[in-house]
PDB file of N, CA and C in Angstrom:
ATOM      1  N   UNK A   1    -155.313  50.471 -69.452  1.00  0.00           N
ATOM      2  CA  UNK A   1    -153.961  50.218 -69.896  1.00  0.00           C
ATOM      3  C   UNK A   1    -153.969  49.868 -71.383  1.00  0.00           C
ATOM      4  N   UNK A   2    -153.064  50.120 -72.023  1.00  0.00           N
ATOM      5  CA  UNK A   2    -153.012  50.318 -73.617  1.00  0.00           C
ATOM      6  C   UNK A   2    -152.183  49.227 -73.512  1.00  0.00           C
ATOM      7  N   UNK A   3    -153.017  47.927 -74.438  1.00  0.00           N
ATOM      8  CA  UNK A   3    -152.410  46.906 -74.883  1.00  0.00           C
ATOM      9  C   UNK A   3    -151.014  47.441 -76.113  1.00  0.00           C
ATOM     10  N   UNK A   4    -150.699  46.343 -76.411  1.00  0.00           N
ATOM     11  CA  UNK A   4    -149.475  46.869 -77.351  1.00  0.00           C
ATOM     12  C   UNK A   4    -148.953  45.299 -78.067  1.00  0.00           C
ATOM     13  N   UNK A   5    -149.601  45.465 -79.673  1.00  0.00           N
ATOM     14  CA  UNK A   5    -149.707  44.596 -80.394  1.00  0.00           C
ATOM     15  C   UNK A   5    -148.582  43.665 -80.678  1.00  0.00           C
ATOM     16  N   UNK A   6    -148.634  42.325 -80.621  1.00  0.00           N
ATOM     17  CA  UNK A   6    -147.537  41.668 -81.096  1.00  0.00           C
ATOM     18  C   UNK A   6    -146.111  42.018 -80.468  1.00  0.00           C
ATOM     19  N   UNK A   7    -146.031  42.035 -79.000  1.00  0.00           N
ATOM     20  CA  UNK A   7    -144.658  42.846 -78.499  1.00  0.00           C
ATOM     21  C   UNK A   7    -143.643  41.646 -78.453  1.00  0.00           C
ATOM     22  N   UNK A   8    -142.549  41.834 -79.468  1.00  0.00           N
ATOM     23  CA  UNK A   8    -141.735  40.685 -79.640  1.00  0.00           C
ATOM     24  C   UNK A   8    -141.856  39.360 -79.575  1.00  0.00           C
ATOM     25  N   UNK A   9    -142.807  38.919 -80.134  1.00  0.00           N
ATOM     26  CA  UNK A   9    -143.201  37.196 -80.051  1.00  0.00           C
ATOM     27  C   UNK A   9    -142.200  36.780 -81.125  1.00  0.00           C
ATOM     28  N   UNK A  10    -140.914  36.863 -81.448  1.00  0.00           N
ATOM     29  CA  UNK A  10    -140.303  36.828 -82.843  1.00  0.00           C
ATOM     30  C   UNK A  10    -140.380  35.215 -82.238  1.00  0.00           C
ATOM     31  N   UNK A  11    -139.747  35.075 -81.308  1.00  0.00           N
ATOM     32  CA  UNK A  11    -139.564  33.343 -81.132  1.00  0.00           C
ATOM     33  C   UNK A  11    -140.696  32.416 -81.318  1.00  0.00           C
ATOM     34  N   UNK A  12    -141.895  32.989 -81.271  1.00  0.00           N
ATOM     35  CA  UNK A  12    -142.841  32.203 -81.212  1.00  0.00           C
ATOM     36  C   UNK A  12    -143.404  32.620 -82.435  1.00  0.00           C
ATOM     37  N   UNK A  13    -143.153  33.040 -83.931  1.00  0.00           N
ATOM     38  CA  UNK A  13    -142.993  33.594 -84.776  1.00  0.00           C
ATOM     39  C   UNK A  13    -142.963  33.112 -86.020  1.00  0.00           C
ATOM     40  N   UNK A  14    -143.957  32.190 -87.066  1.00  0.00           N
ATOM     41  CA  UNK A  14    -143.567  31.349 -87.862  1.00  0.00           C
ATOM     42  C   UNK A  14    -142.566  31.349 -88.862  1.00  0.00           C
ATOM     43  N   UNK A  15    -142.330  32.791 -89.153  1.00  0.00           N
ATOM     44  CA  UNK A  15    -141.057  33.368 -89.851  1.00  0.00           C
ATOM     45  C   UNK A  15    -140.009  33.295 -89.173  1.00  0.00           C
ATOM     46  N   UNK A  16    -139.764  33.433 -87.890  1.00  0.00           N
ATOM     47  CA  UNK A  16    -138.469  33.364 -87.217  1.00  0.00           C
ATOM     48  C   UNK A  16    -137.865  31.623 -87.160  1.00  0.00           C
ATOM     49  N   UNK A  17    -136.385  31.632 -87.612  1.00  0.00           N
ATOM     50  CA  UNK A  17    -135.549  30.649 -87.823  1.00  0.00           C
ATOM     51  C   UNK A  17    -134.743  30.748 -86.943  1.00  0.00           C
ATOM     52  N   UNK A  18    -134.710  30.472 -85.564  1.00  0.00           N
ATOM     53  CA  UNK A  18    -133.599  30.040 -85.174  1.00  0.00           C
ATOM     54  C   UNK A  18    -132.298  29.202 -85.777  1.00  0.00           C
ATOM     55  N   UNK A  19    -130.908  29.896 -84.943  1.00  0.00           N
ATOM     56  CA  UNK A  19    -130.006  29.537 -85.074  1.00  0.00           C
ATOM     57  C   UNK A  19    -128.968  28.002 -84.613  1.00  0.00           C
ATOM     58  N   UNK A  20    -128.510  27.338 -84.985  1.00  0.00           N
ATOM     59  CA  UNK A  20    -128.041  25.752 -84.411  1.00  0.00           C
ATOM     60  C   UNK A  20    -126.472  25.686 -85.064  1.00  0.00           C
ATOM     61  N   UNK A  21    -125.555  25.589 -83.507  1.00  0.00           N
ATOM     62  CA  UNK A  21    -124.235  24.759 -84.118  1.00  0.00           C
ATOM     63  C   UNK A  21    -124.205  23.567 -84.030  1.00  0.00           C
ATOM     64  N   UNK A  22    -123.251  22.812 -84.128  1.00  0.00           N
ATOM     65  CA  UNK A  22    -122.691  21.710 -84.050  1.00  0.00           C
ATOM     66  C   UNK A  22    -122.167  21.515 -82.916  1.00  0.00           C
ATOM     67  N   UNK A  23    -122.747  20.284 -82.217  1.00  0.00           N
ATOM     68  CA  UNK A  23    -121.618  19.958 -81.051  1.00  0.00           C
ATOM     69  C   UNK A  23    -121.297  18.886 -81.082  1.00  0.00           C
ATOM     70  N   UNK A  24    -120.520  18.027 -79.834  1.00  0.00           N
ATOM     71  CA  UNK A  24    -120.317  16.625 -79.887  1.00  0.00           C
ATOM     72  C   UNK A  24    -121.656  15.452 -79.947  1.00  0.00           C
ATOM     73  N   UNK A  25    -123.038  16.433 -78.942  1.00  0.00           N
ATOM     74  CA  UNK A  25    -123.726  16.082 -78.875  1.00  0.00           C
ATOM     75  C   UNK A  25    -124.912  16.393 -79.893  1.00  0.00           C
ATOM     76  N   UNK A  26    -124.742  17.204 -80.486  1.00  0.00           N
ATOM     77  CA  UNK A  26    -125.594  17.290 -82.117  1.00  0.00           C
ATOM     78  C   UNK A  26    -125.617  18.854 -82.537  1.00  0.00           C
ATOM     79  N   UNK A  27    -127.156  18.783 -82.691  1.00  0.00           N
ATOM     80  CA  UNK A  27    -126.867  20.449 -82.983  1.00  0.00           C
ATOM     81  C   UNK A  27    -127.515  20.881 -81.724  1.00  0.00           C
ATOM     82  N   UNK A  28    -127.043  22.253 -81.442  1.00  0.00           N
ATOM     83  CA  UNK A  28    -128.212  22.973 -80.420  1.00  0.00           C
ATOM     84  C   UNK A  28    -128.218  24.365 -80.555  1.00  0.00           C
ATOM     85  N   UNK A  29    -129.417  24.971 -80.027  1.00  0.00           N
ATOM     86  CA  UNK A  29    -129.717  26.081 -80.612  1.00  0.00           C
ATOM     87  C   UNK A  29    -128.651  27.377 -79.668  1.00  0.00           C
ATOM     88  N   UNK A  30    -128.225  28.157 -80.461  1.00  0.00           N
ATOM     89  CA  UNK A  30    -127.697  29.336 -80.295  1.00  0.00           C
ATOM     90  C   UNK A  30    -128.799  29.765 -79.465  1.00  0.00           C
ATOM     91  N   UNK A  31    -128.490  30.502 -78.029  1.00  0.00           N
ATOM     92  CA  UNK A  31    -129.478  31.173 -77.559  1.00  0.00           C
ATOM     93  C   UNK A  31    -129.340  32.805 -78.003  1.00  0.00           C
ATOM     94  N   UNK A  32    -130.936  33.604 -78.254  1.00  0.00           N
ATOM     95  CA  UNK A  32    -130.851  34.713 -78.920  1.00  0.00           C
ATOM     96  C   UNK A  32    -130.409  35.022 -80.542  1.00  0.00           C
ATOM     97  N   UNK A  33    -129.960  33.892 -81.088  1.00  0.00           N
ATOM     98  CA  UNK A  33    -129.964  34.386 -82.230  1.00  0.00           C
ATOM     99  C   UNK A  33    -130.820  33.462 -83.143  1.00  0.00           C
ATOM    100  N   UNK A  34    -131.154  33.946 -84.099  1.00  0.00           N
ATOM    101  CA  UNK A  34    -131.898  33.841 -85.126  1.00  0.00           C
ATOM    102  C   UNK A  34    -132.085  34.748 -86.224  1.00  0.00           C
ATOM    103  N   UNK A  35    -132.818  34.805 -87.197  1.00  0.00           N
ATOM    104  CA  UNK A  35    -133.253  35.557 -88.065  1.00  0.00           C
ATOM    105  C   UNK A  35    -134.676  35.646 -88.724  1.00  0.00           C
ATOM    106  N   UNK A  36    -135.218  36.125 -89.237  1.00  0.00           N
ATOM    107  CA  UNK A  36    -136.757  36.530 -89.539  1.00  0.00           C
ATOM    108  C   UNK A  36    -136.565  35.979 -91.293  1.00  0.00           C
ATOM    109  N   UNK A  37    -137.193  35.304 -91.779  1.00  0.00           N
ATOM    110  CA  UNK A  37    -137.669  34.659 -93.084  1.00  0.00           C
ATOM    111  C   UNK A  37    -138.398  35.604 -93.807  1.00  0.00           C
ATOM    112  N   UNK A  38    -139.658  36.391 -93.202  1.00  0.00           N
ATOM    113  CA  UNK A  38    -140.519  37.100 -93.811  1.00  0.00           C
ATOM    114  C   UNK A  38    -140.434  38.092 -94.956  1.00  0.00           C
ATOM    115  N   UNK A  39    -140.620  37.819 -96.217  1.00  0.00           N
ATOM    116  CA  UNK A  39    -140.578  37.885 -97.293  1.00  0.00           C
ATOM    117  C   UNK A  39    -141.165  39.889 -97.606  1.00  0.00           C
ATOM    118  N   UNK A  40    -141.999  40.233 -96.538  1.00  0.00           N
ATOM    119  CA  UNK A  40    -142.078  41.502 -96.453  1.00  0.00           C
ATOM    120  C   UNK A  40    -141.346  42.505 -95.455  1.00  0.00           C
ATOM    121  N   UNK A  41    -140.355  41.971 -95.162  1.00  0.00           N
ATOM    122  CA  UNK A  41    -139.260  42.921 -94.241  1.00  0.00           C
ATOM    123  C   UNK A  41    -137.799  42.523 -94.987  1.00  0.00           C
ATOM    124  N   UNK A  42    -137.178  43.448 -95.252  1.00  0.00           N
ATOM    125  CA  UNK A  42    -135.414  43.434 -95.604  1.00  0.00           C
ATOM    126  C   UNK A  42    -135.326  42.808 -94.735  1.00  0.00           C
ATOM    127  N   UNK A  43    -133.943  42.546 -94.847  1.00  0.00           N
ATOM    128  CA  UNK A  43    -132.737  42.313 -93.595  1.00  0.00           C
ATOM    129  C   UNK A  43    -132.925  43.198 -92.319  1.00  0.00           C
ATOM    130  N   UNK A  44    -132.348  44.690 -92.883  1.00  0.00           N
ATOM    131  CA  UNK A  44    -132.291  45.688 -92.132  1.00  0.00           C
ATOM    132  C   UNK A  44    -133.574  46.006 -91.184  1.00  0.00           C
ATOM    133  N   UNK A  45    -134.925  45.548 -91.289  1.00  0.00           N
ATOM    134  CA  UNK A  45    -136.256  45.858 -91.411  1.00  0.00           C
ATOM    135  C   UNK A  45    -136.316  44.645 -89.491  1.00  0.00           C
ATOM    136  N   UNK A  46    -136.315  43.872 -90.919  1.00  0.00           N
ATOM    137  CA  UNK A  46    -136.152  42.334 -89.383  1.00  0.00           C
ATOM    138  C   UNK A  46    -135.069  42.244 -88.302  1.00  0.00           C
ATOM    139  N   UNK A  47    -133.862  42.963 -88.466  1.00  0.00           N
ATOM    140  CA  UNK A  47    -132.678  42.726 -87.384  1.00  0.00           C
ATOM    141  C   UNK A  47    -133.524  44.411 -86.432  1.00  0.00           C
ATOM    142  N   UNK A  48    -133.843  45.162 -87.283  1.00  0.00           N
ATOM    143  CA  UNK A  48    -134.459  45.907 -85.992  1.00  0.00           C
ATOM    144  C   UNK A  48    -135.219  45.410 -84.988  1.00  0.00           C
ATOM    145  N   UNK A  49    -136.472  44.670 -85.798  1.00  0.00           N
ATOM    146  CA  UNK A  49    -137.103  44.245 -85.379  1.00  0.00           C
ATOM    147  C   UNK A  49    -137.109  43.219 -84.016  1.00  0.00           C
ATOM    148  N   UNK A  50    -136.055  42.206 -84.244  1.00  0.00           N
ATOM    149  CA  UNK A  50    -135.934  41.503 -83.089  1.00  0.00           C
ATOM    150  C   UNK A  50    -134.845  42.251 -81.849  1.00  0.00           C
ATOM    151  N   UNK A  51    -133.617  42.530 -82.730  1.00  0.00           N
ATOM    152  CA  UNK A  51    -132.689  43.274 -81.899  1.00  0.00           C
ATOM    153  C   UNK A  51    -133.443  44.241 -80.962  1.00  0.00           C
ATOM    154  N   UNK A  52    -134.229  45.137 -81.504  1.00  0.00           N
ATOM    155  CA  UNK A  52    -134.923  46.093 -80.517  1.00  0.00           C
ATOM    156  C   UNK A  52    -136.180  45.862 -79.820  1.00  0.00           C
ATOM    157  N   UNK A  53    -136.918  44.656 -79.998  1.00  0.00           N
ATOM    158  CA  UNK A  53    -137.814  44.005 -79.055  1.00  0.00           C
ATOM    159  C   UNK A  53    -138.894  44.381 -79.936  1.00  0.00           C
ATOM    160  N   UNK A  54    -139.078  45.014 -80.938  1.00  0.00           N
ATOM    161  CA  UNK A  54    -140.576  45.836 -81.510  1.00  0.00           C
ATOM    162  C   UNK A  54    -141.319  44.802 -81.884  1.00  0.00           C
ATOM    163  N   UNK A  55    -142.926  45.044 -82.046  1.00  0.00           N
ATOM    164  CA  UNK A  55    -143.794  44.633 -82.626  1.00  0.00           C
ATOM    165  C   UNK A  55    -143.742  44.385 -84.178  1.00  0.00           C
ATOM    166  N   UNK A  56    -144.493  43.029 -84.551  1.00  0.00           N
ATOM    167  CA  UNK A  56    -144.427  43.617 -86.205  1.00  0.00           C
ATOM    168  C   UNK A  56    -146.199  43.569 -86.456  1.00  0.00           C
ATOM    169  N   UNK A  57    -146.164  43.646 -87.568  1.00  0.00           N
ATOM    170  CA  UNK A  57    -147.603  43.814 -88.018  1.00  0.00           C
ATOM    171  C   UNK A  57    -147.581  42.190 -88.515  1.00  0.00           C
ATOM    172  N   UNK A  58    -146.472  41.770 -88.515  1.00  0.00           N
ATOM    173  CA  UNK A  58    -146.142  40.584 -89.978  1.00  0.00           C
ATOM    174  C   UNK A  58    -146.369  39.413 -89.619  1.00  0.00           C
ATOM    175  N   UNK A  59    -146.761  39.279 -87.734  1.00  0.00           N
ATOM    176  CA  UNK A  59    -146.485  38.122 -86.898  1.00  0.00           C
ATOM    177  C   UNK A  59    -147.925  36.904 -87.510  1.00  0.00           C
ATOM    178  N   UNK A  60    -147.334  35.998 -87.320  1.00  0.00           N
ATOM    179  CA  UNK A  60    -148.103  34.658 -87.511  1.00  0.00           C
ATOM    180  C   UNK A  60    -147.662  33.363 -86.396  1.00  0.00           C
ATOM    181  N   UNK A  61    -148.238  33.190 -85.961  1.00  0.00           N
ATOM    182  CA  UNK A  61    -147.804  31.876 -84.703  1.00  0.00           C
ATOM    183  C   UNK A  61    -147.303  30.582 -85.814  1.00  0.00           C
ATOM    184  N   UNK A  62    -146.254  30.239 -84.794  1.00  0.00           N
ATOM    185  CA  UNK A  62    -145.520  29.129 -85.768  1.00  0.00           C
ATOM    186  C   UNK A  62    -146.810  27.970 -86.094  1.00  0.00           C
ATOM    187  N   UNK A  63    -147.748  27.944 -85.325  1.00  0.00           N
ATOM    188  CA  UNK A  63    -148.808  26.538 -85.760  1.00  0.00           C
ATOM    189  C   UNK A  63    -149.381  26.953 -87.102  1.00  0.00           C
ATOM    190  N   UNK A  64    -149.807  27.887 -87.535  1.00  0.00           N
ATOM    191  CA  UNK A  64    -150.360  28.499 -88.792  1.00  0.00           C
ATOM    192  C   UNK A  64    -149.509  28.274 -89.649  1.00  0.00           C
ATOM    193  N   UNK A  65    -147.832  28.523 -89.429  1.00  0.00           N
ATOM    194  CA  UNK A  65    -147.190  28.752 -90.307  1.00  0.00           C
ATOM    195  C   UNK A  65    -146.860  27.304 -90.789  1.00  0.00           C
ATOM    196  N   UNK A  66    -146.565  26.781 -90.152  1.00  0.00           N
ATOM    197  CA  UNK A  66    -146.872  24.640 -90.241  1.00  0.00           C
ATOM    198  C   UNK A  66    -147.801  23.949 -91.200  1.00  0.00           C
ATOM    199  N   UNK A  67    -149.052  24.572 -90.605  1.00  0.00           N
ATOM    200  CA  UNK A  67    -150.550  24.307 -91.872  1.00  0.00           C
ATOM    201  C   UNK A  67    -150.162  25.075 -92.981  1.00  0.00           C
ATOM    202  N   UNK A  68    -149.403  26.284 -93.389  1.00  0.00           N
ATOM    203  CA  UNK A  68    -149.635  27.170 -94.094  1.00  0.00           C
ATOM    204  C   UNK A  68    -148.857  26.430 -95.008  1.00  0.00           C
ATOM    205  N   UNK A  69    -147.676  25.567 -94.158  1.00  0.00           N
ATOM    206  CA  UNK A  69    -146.501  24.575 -94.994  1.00  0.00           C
ATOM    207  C   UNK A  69    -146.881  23.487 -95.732  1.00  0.00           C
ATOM    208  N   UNK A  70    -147.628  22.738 -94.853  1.00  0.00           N
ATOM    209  CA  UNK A  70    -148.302  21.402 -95.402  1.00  0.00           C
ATOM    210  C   UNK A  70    -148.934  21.621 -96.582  1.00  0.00           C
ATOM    211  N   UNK A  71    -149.847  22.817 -96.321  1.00  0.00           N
ATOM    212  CA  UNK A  71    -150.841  22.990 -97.349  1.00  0.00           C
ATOM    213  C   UNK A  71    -149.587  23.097 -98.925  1.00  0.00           C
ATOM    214  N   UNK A  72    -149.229  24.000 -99.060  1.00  0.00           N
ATOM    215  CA  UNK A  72    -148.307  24.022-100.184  1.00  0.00           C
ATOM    216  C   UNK A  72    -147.152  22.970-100.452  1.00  0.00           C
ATOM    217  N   UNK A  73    -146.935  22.455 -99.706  1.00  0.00           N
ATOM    218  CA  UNK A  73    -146.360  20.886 -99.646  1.00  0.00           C
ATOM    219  C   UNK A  73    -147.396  19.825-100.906  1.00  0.00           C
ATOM    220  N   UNK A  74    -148.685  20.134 -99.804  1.00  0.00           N
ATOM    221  CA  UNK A  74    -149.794  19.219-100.933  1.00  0.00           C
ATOM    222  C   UNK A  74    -149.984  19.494-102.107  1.00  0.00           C
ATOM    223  N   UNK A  75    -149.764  20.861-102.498  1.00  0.00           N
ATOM    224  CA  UNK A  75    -150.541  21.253-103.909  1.00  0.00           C
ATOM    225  C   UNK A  75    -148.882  21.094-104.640  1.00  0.00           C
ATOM    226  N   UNK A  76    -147.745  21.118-104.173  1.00  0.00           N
ATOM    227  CA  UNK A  76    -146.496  20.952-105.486  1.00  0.00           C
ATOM    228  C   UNK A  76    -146.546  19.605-105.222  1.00  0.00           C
ATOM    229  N   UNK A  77    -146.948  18.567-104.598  1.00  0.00           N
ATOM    230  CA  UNK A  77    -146.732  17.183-104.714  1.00  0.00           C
ATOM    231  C   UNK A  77    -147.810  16.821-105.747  1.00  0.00           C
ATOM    232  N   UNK A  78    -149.161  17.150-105.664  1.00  0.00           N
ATOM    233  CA  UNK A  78    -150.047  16.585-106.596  1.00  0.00           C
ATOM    234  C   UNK A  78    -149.889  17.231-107.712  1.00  0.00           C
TER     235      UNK A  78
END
């Protein structure tokens, strides 16, 4: 069986930003929507992307993307 790379992990996705309104009770997340951050896909590039379930090449697990934060956190603070 032919694996098949990265098949829509957008949610689990360090580029992907989920969406949040306002309620009485705070914010909570819009289910299904979001948008993709990733600096190497357009707009047009990333709404395919999740809208149609595809793979990207671009994926990074949100824990990487966290360290990837901190780290540049540290170097503009010092």
């Amino acid at each position: 069986m032919k694996q098949v790379k990265n098949v829509n992990k957008c949610r689990s996705c360090g580029y992907y930003a989920e969406h949040y309104i306002k309620t009485a009770k705070g914010f909570e997340e819009v289910t299904g929507c979001g948008h993709c951050l990733c600096r190497n896909l357009n707009n047009a590039q990333s709404d395919k992307i999740i809208k149609r379930w595809l793979g990207c090449d671009f994926y990074i697990p949100k824990s990487e993307q966290i360290k990837k934060d901190k780290r540049a956190s540290r170097k503009f603070l010092a």
